[in-house]
PDB file of N, CA and C in Angstrom:
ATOM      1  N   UNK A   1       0.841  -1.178   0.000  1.00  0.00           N
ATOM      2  CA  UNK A   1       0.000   0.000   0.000  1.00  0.00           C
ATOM      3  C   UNK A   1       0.881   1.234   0.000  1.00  0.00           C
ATOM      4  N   UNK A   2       0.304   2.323  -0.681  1.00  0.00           N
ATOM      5  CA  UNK A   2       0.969   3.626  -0.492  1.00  0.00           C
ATOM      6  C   UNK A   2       0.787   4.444   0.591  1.00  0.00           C
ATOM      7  N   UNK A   3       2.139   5.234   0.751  1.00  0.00           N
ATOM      8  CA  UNK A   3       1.518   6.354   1.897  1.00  0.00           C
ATOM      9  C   UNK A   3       1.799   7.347   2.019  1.00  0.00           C
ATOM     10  N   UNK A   4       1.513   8.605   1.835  1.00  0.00           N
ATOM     11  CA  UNK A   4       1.928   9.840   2.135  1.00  0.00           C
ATOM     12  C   UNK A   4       2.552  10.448   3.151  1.00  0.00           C
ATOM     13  N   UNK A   5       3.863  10.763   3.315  1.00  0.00           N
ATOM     14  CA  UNK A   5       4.116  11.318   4.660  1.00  0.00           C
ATOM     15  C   UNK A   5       4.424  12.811   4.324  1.00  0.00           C
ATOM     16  N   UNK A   6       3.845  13.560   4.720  1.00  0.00           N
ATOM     17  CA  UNK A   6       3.961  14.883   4.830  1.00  0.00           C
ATOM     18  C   UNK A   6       4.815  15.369   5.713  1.00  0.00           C
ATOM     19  N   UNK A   7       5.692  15.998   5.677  1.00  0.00           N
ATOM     20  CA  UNK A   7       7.008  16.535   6.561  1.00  0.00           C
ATOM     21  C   UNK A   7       6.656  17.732   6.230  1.00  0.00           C
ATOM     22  N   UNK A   8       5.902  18.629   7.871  1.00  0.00           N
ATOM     23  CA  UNK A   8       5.968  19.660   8.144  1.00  0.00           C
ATOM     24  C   UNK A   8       7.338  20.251   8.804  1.00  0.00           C
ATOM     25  N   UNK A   9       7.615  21.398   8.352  1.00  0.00           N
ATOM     26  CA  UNK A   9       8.681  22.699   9.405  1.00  0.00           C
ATOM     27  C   UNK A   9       8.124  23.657  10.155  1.00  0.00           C
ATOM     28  N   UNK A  10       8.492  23.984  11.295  1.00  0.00           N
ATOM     29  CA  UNK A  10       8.470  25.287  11.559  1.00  0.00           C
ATOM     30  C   UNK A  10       8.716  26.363  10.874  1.00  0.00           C
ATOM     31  N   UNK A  11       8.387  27.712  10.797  1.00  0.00           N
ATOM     32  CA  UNK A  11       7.917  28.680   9.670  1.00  0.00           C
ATOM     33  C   UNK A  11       9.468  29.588   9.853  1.00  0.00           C
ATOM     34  N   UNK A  12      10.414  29.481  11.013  1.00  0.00           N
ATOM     35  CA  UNK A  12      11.627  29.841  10.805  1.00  0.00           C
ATOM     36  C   UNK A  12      12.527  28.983   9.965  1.00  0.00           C
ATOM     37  N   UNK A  13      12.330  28.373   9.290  1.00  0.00           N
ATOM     38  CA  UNK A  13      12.728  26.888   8.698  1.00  0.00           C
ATOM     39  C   UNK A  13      12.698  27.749   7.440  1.00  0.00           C
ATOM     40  N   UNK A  14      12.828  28.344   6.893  1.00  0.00           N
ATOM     41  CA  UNK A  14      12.480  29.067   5.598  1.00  0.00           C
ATOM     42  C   UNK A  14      13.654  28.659   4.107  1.00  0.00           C
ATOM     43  N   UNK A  15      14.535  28.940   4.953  1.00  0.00           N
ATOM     44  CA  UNK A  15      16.130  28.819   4.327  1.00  0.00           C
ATOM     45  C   UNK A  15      16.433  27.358   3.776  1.00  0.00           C
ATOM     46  N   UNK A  16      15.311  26.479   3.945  1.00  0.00           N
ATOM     47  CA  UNK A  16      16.111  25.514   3.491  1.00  0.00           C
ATOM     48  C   UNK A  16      16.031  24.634   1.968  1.00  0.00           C
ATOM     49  N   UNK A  17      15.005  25.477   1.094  1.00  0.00           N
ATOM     50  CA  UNK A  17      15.559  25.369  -0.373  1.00  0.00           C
ATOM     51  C   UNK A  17      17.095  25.414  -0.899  1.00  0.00           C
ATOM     52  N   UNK A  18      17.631  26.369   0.311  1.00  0.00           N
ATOM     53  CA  UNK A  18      19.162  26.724  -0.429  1.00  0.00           C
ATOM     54  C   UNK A  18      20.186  25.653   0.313  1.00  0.00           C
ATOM     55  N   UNK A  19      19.117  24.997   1.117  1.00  0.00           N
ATOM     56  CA  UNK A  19      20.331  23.750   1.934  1.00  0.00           C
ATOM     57  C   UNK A  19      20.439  22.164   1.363  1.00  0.00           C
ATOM     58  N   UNK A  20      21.511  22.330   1.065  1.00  0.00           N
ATOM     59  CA  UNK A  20      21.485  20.788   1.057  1.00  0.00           C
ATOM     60  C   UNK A  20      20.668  19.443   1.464  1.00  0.00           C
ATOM     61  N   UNK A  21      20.399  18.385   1.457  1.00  0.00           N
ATOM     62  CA  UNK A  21      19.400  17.586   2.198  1.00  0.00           C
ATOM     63  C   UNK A  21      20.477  16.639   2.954  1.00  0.00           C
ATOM     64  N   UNK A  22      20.282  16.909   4.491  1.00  0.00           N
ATOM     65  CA  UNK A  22      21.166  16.038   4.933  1.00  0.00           C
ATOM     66  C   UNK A  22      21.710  14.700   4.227  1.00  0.00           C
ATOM     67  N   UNK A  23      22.938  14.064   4.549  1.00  0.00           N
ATOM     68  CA  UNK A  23      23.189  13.180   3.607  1.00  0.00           C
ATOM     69  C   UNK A  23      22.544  11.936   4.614  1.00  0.00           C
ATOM     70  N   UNK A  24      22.344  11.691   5.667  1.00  0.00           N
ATOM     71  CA  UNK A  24      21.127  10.543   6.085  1.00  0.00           C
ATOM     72  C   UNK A  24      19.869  10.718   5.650  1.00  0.00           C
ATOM     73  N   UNK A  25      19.141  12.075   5.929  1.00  0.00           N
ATOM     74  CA  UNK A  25      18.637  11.583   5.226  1.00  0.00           C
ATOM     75  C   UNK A  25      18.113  11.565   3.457  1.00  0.00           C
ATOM     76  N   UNK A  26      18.918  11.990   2.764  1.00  0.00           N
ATOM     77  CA  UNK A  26      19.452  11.556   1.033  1.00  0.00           C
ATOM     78  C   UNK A  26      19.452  10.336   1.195  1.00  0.00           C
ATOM     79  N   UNK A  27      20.010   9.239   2.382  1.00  0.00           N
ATOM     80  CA  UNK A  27      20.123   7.973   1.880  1.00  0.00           C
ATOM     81  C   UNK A  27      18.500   7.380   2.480  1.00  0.00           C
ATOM     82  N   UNK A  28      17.750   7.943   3.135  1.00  0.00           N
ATOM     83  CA  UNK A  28      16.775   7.625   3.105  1.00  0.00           C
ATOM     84  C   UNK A  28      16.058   7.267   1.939  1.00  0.00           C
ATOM     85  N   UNK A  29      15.776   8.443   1.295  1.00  0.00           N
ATOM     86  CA  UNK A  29      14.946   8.731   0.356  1.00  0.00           C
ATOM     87  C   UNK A  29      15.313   8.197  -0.971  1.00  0.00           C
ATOM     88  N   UNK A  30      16.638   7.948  -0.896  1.00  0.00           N
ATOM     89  CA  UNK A  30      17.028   6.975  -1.994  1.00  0.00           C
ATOM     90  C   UNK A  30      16.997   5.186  -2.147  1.00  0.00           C
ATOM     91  N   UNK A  31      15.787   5.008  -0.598  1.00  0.00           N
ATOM     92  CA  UNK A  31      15.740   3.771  -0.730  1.00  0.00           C
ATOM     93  C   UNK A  31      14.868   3.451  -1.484  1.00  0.00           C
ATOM     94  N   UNK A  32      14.492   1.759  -1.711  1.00  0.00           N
ATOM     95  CA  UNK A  32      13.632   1.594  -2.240  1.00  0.00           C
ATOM     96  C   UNK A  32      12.087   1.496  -2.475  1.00  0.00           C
ATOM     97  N   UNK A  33      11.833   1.320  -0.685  1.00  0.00           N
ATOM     98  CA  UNK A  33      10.916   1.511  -0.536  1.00  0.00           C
ATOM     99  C   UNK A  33      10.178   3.246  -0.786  1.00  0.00           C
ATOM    100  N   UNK A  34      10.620   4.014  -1.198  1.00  0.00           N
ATOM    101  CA  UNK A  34      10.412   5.170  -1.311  1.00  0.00           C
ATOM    102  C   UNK A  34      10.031   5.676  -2.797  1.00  0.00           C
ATOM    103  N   UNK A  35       8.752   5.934  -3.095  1.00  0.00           N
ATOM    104  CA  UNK A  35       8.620   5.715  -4.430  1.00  0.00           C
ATOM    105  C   UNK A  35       8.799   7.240  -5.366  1.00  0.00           C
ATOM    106  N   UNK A  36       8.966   8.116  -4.177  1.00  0.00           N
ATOM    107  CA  UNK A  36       9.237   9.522  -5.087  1.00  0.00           C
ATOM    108  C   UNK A  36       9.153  10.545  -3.453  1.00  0.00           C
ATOM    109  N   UNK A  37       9.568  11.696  -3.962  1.00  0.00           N
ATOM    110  CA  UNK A  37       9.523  12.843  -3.086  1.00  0.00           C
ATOM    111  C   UNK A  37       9.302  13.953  -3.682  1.00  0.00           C
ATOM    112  N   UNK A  38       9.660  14.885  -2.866  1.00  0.00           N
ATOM    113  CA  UNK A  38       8.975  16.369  -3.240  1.00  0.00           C
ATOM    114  C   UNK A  38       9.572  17.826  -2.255  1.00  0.00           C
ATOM    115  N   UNK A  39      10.394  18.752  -2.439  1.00  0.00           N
ATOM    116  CA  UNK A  39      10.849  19.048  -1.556  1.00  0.00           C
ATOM    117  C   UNK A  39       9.613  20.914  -1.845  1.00  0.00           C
ATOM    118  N   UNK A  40       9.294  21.215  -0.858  1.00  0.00           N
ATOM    119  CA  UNK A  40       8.418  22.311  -1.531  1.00  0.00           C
ATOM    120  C   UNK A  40       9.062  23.619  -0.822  1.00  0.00           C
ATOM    121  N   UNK A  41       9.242  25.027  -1.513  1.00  0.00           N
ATOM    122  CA  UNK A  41       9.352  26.072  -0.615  1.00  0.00           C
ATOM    123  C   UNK A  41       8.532  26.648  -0.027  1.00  0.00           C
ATOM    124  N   UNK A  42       8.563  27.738   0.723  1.00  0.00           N
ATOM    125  CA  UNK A  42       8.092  27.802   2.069  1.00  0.00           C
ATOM    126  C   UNK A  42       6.696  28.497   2.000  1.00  0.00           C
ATOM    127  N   UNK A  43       6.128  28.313   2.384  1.00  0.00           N
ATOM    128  CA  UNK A  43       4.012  28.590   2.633  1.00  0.00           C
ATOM    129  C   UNK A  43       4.044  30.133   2.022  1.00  0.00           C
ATOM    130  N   UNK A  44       4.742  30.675   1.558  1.00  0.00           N
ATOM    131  CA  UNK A  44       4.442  32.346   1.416  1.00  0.00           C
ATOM    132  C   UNK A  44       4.649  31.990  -0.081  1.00  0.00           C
ATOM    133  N   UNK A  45       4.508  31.581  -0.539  1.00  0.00           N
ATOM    134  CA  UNK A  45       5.010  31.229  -2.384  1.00  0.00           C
ATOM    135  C   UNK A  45       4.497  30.608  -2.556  1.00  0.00           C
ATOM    136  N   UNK A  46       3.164  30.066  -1.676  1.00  0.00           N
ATOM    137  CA  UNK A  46       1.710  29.270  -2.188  1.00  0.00           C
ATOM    138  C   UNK A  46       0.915  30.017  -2.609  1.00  0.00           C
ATOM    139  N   UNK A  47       0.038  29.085  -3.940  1.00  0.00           N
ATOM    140  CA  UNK A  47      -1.092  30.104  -4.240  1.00  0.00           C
ATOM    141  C   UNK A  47      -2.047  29.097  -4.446  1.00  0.00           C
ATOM    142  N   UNK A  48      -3.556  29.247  -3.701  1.00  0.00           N
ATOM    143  CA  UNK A  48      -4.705  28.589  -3.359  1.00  0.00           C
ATOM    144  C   UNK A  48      -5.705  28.862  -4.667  1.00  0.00           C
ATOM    145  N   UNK A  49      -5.981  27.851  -5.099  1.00  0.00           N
ATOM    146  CA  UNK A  49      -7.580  28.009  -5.898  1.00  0.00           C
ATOM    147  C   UNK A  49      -8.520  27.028  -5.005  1.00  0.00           C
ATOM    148  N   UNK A  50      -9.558  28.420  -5.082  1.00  0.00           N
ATOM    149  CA  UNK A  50     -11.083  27.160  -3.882  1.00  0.00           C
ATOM    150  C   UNK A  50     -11.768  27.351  -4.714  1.00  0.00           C
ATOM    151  N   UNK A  51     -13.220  26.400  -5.213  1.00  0.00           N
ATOM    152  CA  UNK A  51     -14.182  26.613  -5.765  1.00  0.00           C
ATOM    153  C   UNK A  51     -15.288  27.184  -4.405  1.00  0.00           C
ATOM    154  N   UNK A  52     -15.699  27.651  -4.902  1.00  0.00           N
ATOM    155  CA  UNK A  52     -17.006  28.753  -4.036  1.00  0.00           C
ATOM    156  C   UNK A  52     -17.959  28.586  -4.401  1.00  0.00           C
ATOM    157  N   UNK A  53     -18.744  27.244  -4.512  1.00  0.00           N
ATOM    158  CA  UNK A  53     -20.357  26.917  -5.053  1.00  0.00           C
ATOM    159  C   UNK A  53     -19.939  27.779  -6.395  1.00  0.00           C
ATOM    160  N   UNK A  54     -19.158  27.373  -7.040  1.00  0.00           N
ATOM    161  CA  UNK A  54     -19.340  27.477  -8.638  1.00  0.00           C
ATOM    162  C   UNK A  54     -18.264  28.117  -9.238  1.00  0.00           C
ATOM    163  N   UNK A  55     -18.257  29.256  -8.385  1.00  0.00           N
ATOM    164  CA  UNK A  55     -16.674  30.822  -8.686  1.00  0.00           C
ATOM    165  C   UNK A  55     -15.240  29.973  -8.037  1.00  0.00           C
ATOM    166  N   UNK A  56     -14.209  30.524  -8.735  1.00  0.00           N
ATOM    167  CA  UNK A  56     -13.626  29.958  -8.350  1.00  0.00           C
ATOM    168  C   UNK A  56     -12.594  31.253  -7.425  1.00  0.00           C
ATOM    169  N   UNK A  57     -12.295  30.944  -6.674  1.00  0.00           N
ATOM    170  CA  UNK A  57     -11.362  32.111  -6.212  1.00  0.00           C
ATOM    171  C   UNK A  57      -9.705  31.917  -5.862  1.00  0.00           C
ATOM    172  N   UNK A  58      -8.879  33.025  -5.831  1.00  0.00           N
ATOM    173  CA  UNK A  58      -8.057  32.523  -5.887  1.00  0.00           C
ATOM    174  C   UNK A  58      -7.422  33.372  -4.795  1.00  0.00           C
ATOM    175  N   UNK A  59      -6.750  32.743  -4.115  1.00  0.00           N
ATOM    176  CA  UNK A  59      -6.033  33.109  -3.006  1.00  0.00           C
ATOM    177  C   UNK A  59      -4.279  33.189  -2.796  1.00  0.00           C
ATOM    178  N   UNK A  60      -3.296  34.234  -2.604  1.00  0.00           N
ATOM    179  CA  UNK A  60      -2.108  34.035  -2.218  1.00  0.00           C
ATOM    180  C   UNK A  60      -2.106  33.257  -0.832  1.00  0.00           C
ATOM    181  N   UNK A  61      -0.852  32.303  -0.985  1.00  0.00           N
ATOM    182  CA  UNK A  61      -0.753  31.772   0.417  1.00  0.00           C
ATOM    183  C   UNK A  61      -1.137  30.603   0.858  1.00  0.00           C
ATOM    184  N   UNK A  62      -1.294  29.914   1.502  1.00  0.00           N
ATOM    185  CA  UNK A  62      -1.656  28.099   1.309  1.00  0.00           C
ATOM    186  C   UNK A  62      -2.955  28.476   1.913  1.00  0.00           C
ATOM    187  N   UNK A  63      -3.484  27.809   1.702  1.00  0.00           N
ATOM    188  CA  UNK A  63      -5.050  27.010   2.386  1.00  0.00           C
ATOM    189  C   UNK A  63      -5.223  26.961   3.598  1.00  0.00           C
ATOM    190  N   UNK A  64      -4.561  26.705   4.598  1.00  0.00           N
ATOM    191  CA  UNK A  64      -4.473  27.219   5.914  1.00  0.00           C
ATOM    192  C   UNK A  64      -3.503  27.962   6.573  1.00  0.00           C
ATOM    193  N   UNK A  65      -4.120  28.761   7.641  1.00  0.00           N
ATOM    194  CA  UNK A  65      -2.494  29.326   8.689  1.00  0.00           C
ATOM    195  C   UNK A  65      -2.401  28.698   9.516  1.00  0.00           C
ATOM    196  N   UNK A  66      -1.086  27.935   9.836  1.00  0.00           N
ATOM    197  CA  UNK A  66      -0.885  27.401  10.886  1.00  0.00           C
ATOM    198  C   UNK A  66       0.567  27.635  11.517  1.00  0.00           C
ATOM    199  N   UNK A  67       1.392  26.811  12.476  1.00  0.00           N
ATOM    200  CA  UNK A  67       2.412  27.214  13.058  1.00  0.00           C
ATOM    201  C   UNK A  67       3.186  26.818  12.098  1.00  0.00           C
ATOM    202  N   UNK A  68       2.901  25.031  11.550  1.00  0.00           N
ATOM    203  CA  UNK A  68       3.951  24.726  10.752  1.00  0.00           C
ATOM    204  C   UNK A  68       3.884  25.248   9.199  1.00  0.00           C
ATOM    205  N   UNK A  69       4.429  24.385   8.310  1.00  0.00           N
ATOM    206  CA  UNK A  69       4.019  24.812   7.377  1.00  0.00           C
ATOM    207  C   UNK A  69       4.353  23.395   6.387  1.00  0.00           C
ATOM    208  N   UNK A  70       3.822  22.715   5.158  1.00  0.00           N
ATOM    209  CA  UNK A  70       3.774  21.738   4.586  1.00  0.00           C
ATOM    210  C   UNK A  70       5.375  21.951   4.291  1.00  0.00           C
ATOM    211  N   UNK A  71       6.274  21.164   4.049  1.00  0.00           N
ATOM    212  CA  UNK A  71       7.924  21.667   3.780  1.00  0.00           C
ATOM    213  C   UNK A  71       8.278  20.271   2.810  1.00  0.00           C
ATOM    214  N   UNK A  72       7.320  19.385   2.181  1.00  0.00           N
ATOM    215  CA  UNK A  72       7.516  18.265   1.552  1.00  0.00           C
ATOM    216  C   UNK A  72       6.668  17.317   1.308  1.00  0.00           C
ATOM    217  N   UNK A  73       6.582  16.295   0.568  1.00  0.00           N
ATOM    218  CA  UNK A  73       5.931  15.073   0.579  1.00  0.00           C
ATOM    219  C   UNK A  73       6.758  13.597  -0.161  1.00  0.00           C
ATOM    220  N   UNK A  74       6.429  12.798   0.704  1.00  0.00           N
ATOM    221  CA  UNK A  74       7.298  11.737   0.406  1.00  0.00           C
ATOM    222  C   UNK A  74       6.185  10.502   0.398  1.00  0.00           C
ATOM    223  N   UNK A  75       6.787   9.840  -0.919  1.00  0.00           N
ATOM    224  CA  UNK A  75       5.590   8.476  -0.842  1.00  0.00           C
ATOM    225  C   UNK A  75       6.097   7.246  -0.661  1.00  0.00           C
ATOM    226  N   UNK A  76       5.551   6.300  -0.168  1.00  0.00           N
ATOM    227  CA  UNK A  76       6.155   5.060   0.190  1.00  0.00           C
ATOM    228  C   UNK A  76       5.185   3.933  -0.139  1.00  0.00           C
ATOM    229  N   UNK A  77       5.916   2.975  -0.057  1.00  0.00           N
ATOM    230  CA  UNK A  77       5.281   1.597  -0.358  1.00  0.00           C
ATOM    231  C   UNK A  77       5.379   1.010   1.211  1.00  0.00           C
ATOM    232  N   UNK A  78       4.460   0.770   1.659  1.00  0.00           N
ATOM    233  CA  UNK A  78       4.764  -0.387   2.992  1.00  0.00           C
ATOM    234  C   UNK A  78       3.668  -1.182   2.862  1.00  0.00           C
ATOM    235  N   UNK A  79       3.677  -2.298   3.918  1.00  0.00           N
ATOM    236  CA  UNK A  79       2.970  -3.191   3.809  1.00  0.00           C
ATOM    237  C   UNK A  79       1.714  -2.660   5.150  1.00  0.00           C
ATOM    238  N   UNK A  80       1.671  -2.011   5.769  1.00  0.00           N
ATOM    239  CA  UNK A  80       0.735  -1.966   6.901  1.00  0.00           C
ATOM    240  C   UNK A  80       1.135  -0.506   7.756  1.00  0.00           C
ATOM    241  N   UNK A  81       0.125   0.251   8.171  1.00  0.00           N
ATOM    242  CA  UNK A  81       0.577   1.413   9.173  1.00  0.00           C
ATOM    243  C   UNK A  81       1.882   1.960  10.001  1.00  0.00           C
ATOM    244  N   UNK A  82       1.785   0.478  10.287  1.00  0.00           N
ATOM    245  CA  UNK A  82       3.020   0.118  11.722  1.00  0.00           C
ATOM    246  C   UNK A  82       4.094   0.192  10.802  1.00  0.00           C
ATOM    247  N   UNK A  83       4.353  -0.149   9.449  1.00  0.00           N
ATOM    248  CA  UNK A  83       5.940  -0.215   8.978  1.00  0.00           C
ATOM    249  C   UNK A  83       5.842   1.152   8.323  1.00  0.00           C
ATOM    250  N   UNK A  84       4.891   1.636   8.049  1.00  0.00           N
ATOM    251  CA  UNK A  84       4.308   3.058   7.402  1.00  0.00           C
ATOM    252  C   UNK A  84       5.464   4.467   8.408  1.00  0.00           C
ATOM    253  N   UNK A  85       5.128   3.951   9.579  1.00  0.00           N
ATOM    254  CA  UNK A  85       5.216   4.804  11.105  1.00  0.00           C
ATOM    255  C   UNK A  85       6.573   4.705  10.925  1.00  0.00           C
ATOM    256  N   UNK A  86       7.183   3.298  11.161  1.00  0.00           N
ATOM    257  CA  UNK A  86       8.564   3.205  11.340  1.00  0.00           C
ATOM    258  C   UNK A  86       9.895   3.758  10.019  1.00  0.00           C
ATOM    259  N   UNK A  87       8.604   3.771   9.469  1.00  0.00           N
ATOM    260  CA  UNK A  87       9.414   4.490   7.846  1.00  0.00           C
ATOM    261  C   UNK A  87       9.717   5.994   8.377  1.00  0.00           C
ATOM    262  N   UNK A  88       8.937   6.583   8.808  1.00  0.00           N
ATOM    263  CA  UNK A  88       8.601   8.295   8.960  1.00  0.00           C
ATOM    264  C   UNK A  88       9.311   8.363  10.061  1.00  0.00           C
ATOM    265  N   UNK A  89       9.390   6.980  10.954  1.00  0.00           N
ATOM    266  CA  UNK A  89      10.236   7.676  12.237  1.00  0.00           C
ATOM    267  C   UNK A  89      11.969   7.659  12.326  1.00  0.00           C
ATOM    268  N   UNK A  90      11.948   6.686  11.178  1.00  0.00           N
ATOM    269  CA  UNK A  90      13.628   6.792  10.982  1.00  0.00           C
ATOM    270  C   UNK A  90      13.803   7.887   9.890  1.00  0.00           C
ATOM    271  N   UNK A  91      12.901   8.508   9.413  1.00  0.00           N
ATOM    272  CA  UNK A  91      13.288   9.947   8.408  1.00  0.00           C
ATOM    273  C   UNK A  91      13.614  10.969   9.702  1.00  0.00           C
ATOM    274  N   UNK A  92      12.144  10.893  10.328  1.00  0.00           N
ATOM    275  CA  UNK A  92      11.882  11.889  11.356  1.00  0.00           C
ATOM    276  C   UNK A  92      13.142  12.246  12.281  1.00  0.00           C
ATOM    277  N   UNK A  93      14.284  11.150  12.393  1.00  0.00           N
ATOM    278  CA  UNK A  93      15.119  11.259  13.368  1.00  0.00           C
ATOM    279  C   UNK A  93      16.200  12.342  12.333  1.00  0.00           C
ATOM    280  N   UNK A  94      16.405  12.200  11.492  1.00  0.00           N
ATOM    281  CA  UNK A  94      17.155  13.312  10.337  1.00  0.00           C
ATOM    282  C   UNK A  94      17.353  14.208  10.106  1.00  0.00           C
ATOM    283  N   UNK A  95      15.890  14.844  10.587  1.00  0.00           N
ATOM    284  CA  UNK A  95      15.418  16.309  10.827  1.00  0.00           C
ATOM    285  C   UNK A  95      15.294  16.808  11.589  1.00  0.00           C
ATOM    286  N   UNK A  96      15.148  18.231  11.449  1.00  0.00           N
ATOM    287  CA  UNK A  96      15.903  19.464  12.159  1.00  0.00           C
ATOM    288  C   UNK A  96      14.816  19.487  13.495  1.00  0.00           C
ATOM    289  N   UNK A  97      14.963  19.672  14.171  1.00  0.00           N
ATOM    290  CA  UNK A  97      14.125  20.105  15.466  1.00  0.00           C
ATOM    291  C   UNK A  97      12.606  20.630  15.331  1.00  0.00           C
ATOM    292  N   UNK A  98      11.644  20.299  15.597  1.00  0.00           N
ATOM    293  CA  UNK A  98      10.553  20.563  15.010  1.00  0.00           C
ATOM    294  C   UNK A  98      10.011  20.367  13.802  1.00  0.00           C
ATOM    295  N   UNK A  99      10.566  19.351  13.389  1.00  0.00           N
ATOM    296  CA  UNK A  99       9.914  18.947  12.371  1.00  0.00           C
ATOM    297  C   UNK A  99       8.998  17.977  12.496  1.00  0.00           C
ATOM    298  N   UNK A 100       7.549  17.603  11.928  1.00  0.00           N
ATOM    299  CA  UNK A 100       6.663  16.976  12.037  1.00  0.00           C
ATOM    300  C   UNK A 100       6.388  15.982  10.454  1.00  0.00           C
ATOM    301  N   UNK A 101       5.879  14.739  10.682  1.00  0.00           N
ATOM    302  CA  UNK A 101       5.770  14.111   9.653  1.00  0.00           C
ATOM    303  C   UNK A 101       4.143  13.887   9.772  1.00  0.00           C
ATOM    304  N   UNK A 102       3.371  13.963   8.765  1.00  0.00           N
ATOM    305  CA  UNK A 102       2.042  13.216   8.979  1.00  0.00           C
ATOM    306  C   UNK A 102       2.321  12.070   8.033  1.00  0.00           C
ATOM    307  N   UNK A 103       1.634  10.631   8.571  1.00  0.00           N
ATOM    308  CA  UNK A 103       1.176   9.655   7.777  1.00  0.00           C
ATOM    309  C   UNK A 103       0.117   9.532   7.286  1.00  0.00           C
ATOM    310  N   UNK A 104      -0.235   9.200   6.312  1.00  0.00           N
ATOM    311  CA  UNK A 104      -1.449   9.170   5.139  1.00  0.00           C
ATOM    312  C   UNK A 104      -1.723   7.806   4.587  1.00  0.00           C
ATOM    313  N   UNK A 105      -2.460   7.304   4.099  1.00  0.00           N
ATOM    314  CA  UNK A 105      -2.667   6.132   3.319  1.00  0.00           C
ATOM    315  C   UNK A 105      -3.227   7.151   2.268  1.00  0.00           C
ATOM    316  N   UNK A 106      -3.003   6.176   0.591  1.00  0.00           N
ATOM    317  CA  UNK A 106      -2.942   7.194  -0.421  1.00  0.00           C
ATOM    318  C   UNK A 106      -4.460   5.816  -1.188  1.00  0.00           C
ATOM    319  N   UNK A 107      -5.459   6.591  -1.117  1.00  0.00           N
ATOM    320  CA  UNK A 107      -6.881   5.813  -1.644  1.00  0.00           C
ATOM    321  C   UNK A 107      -6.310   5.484  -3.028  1.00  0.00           C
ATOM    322  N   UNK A 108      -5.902   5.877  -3.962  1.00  0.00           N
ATOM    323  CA  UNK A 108      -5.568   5.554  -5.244  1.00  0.00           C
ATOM    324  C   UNK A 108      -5.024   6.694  -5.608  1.00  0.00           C
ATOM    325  N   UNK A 109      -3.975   5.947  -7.082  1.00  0.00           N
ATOM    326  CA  UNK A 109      -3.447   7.271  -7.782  1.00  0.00           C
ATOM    327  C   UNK A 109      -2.682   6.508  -8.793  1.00  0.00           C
ATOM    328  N   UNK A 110      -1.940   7.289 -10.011  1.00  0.00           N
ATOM    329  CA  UNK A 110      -1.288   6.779 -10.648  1.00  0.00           C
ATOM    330  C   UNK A 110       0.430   6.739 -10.591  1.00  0.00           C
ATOM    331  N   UNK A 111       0.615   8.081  -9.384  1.00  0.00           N
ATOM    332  CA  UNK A 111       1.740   8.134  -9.125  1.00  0.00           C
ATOM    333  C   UNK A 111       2.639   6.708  -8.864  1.00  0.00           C
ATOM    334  N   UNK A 112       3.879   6.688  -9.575  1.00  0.00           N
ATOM    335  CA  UNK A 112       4.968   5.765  -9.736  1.00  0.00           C
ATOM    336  C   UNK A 112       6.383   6.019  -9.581  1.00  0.00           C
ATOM    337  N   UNK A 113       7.053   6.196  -8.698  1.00  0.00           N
ATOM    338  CA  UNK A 113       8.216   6.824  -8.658  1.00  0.00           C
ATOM    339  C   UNK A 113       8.242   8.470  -9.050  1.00  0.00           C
ATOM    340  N   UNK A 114      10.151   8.260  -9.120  1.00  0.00           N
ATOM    341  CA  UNK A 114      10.009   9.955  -9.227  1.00  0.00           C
ATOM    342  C   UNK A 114      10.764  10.264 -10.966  1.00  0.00           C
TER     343      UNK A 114
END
């Protein structure tokens, strides 16, 4: 099964398009179980389209305010939640202090690697 892990930052975290990706975890993400990634810059260089019962509107800025901010997405192949978890928690150890991962199960898609 697939799974989405979303790796949130803290919003002082800004700088790190111009950083390197640690080299643990680079060797993460270059495993196999890892079927693609996504490294995104920082929530102020989002731009939102909502439909509005029909209009569509368009918004600077992500879709919600919050403390963190979305800083990636990484997809995986595991076999069950529990190896899902243990995937995100040996990334999770890689990253910078406050960083948050959400796990996801991915309902369908065509995505296949990167």
């Amino acid at each position: 099964m697939q799974y989405a892990l979303l790796a949130y930052s803290p919003p002082e975290d800004t700088d790190r398009a111009s950083r390197p990706i640690p080299g643990g975890l680079a060797h993460l993400l270059d495993r196999p179980d890892v079927t693609g990634w996504a490294r995104l810059h920082a929530d102020e260089s989002a731009t939102t389209l909502r439909n509005d019962d029909g209009r569509m509107l368009l918004t600077d800025g992500p879709f919600i305010d919050s403390k963190e901010y979305l800083a990636g997405l990484i997809l995986i192949e595991a076999d069950n939640l529990d190896q899902a978890l243990a995937i995100a928690a040996e990334m999770l150890e890689e990253t910078r202090p406050g960083t948050a991962i959400e796990v996801r199960p991915i309902l369908d898609g065509r995505f296949r690697g990167a």
